[in-house]
C-alpha atoms as a PDB file:
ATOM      1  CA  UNK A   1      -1.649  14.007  -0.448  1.00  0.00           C
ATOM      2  CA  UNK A   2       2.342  14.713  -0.907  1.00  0.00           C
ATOM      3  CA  UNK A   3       3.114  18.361  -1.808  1.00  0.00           C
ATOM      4  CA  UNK A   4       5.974  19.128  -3.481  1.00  0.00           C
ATOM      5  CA  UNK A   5       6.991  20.663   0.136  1.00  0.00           C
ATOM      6  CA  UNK A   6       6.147  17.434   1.559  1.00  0.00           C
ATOM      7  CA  UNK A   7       8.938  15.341  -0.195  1.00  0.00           C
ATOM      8  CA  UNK A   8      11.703  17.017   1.201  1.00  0.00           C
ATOM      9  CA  UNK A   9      10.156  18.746   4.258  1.00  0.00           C
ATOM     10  CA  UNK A  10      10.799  16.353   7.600  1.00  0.00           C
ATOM     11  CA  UNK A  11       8.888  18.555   9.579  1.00  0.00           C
ATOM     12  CA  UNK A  12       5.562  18.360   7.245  1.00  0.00           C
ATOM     13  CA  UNK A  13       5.980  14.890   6.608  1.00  0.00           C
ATOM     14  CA  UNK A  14       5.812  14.054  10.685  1.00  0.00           C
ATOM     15  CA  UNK A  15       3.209  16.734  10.531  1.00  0.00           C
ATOM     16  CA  UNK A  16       1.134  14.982   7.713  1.00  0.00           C
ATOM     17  CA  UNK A  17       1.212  11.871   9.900  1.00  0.00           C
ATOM     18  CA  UNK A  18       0.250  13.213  13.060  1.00  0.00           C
ATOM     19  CA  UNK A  19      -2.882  14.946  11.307  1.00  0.00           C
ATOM     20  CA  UNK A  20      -3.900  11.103   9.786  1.00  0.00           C
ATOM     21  CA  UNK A  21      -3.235   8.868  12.970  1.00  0.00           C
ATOM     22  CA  UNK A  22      -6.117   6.680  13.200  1.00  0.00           C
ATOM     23  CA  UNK A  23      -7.206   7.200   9.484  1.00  0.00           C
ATOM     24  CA  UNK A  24      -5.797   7.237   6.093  1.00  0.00           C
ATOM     25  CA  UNK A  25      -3.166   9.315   4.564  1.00  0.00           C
ATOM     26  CA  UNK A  26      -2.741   9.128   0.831  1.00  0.00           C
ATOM     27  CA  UNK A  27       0.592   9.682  -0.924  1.00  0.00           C
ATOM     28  CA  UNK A  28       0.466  10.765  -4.156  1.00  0.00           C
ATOM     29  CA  UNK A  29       3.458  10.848  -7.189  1.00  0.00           C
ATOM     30  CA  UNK A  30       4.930   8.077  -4.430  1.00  0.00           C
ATOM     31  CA  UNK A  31       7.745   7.418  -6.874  1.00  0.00           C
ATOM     32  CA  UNK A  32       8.690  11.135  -6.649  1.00  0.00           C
ATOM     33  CA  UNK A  33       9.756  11.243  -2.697  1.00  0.00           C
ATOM     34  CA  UNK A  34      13.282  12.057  -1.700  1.00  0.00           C
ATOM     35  CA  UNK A  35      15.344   9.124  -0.902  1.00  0.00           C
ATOM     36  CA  UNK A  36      15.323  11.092   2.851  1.00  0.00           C
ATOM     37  CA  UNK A  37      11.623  11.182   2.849  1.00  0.00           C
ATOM     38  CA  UNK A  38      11.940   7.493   1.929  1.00  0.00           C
ATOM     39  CA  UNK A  39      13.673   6.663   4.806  1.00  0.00           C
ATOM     40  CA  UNK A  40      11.247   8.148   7.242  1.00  0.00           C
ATOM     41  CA  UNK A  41       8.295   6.520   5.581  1.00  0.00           C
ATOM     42  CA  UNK A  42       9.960   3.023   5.993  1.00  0.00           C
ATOM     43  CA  UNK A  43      10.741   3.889   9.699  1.00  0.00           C
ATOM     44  CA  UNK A  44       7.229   4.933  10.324  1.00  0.00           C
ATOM     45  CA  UNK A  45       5.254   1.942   8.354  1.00  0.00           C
ATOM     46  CA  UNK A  46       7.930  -0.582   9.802  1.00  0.00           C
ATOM     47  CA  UNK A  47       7.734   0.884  13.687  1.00  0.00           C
ATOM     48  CA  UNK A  48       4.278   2.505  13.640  1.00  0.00           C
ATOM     49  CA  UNK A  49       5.214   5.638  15.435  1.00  0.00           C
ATOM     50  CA  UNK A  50       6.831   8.679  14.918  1.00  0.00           C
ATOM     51  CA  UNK A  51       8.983  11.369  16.954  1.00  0.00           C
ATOM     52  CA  UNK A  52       8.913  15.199  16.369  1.00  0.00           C
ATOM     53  CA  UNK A  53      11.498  16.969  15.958  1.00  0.00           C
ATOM     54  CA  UNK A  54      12.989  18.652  19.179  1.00  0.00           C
ATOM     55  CA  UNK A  55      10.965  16.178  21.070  1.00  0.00           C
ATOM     56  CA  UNK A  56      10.952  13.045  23.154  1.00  0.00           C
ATOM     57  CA  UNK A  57       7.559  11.818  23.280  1.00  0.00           C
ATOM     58  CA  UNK A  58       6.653   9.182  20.411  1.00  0.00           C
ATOM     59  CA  UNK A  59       3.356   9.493  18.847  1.00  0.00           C
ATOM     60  CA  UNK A  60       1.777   5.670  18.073  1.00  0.00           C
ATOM     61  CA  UNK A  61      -0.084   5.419  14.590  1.00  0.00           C
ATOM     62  CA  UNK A  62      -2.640   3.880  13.961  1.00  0.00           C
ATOM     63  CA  UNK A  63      -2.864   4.581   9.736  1.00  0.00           C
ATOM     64  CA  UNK A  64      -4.239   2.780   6.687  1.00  0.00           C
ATOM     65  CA  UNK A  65      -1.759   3.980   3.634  1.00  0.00           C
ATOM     66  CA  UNK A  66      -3.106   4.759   0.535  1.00  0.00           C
ATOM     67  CA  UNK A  67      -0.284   5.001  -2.219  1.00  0.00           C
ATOM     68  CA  UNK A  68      -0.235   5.925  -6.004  1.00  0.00           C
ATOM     69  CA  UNK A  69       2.369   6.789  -8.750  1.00  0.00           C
ATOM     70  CA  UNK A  70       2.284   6.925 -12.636  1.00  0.00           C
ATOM     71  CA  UNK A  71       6.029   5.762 -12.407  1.00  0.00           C
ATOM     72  CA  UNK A  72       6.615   1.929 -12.473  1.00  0.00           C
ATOM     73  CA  UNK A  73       8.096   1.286  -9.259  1.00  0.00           C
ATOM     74  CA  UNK A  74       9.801  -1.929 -10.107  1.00  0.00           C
ATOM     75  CA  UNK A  75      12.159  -0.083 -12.720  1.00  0.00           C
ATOM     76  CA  UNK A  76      13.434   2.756 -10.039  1.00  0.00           C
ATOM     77  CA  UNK A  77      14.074   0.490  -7.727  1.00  0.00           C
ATOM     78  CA  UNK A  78      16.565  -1.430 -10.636  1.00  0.00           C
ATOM     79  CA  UNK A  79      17.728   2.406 -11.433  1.00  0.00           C
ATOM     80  CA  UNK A  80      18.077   2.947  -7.264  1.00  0.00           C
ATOM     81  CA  UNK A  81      16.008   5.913  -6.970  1.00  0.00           C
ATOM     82  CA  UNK A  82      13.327   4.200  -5.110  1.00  0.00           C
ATOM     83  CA  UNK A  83      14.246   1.556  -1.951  1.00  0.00           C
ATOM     84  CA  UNK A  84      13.260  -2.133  -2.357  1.00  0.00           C
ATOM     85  CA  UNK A  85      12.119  -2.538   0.999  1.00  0.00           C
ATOM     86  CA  UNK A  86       9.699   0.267   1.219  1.00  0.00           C
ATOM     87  CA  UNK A  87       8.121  -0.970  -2.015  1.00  0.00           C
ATOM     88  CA  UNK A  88       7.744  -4.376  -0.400  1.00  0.00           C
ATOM     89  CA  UNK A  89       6.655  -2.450   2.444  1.00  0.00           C
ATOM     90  CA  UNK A  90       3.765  -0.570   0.547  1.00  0.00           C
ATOM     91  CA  UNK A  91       2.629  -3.032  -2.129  1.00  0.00           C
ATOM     92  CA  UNK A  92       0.693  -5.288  -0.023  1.00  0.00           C
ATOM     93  CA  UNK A  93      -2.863  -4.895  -2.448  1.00  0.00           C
ATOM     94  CA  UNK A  94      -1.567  -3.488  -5.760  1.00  0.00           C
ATOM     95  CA  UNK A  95      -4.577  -2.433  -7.581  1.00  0.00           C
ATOM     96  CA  UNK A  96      -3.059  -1.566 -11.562  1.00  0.00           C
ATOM     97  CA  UNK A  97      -5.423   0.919 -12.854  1.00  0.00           C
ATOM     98  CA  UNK A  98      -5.133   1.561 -16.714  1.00  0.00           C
ATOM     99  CA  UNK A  99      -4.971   5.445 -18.086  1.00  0.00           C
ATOM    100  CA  UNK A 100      -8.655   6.854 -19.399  1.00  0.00           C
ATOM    101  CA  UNK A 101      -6.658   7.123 -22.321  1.00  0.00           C
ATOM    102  CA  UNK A 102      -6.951   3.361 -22.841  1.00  0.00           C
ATOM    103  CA  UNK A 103      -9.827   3.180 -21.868  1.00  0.00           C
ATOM    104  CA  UNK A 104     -11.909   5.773 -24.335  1.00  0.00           C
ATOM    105  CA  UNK A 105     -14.981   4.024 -23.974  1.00  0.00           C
ATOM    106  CA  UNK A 106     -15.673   3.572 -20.369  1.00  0.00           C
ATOM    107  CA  UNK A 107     -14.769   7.600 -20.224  1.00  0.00           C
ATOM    108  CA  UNK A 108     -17.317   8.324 -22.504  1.00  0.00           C
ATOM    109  CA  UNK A 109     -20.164   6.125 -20.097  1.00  0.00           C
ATOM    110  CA  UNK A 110     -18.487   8.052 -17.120  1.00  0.00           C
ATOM    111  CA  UNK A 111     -18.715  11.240 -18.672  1.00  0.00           C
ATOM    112  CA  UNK A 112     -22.518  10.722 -19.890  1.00  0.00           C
ATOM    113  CA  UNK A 113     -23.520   9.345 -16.641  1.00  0.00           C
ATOM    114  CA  UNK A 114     -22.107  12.660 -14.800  1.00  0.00           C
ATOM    115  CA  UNK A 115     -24.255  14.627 -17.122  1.00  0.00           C
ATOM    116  CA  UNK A 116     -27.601  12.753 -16.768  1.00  0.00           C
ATOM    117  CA  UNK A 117     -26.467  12.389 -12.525  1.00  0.00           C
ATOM    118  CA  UNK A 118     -26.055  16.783 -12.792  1.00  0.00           C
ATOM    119  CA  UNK A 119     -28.969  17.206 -14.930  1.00  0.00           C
ATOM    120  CA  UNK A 120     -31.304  15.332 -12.354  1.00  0.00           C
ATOM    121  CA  UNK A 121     -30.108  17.083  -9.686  1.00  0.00           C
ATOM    122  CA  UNK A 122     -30.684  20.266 -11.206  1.00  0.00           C
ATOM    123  CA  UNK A 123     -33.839  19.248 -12.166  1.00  0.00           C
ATOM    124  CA  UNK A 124     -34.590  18.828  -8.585  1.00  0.00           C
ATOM    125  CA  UNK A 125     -33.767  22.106  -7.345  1.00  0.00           C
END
């Protein structure tokens, strides 16, 4: 997941990476990353590998990237705060998911199910 660290930090961003090669990293509050961090990201998903810093060696990735955002990217990229090609880039299976707010009714089976799933488990012990 993004820290707030980890959308201006190079070094923890090539860190992040190098921890998820051949698995999935998942960026949270994607709208939210520094147009520096931006960059990088469309370097790395574009080349698949990444460089530290001070060295020479390049690291190949092998990543599945798991994105999400409660911003509407479409409208920063019109406002330029977010780049066109890395949304292209990352919306390859867009999967709009409505807020629970909207959704009152499904919360309240989720909810109840939780409860009944907790109750029979501490039943069992």
């Amino acid at each position: 997941m993004i820290s707030d660290l980890f959308r201006t930090n190079i070094t923890l961003f090539v860190w992040q990476f190098t921890l998820s090669n051949e698995g999935t990293i998942f960026l949270d509050e994607i709208g939210t990353v520094s147009s520096n961090i931006q960059v990088k990201l469309l370097q790395v998903l574009q080349e698949r590998f990444i460089q530290r810093i001070g060295g020479s060696d390049q690291i190949n990735l092998d990543i599945r990237i798991v994105a999400a955002t409660n911003d509407n990217l479409d409208d920063l990229v019109a406002n330029k705060t977010f780049r066109e090609d890395l949304l292209y880039r990352l919306k390859v299976f867009h999967i709009p998911i409505p807020p629970l707010r909207k959704k009152k009714k499904i919360f309240q089976c989720y909810v109840k199910i939780y409860f009944i799933s907790s109750i029979l488990r501490w039943e069992k012990e």
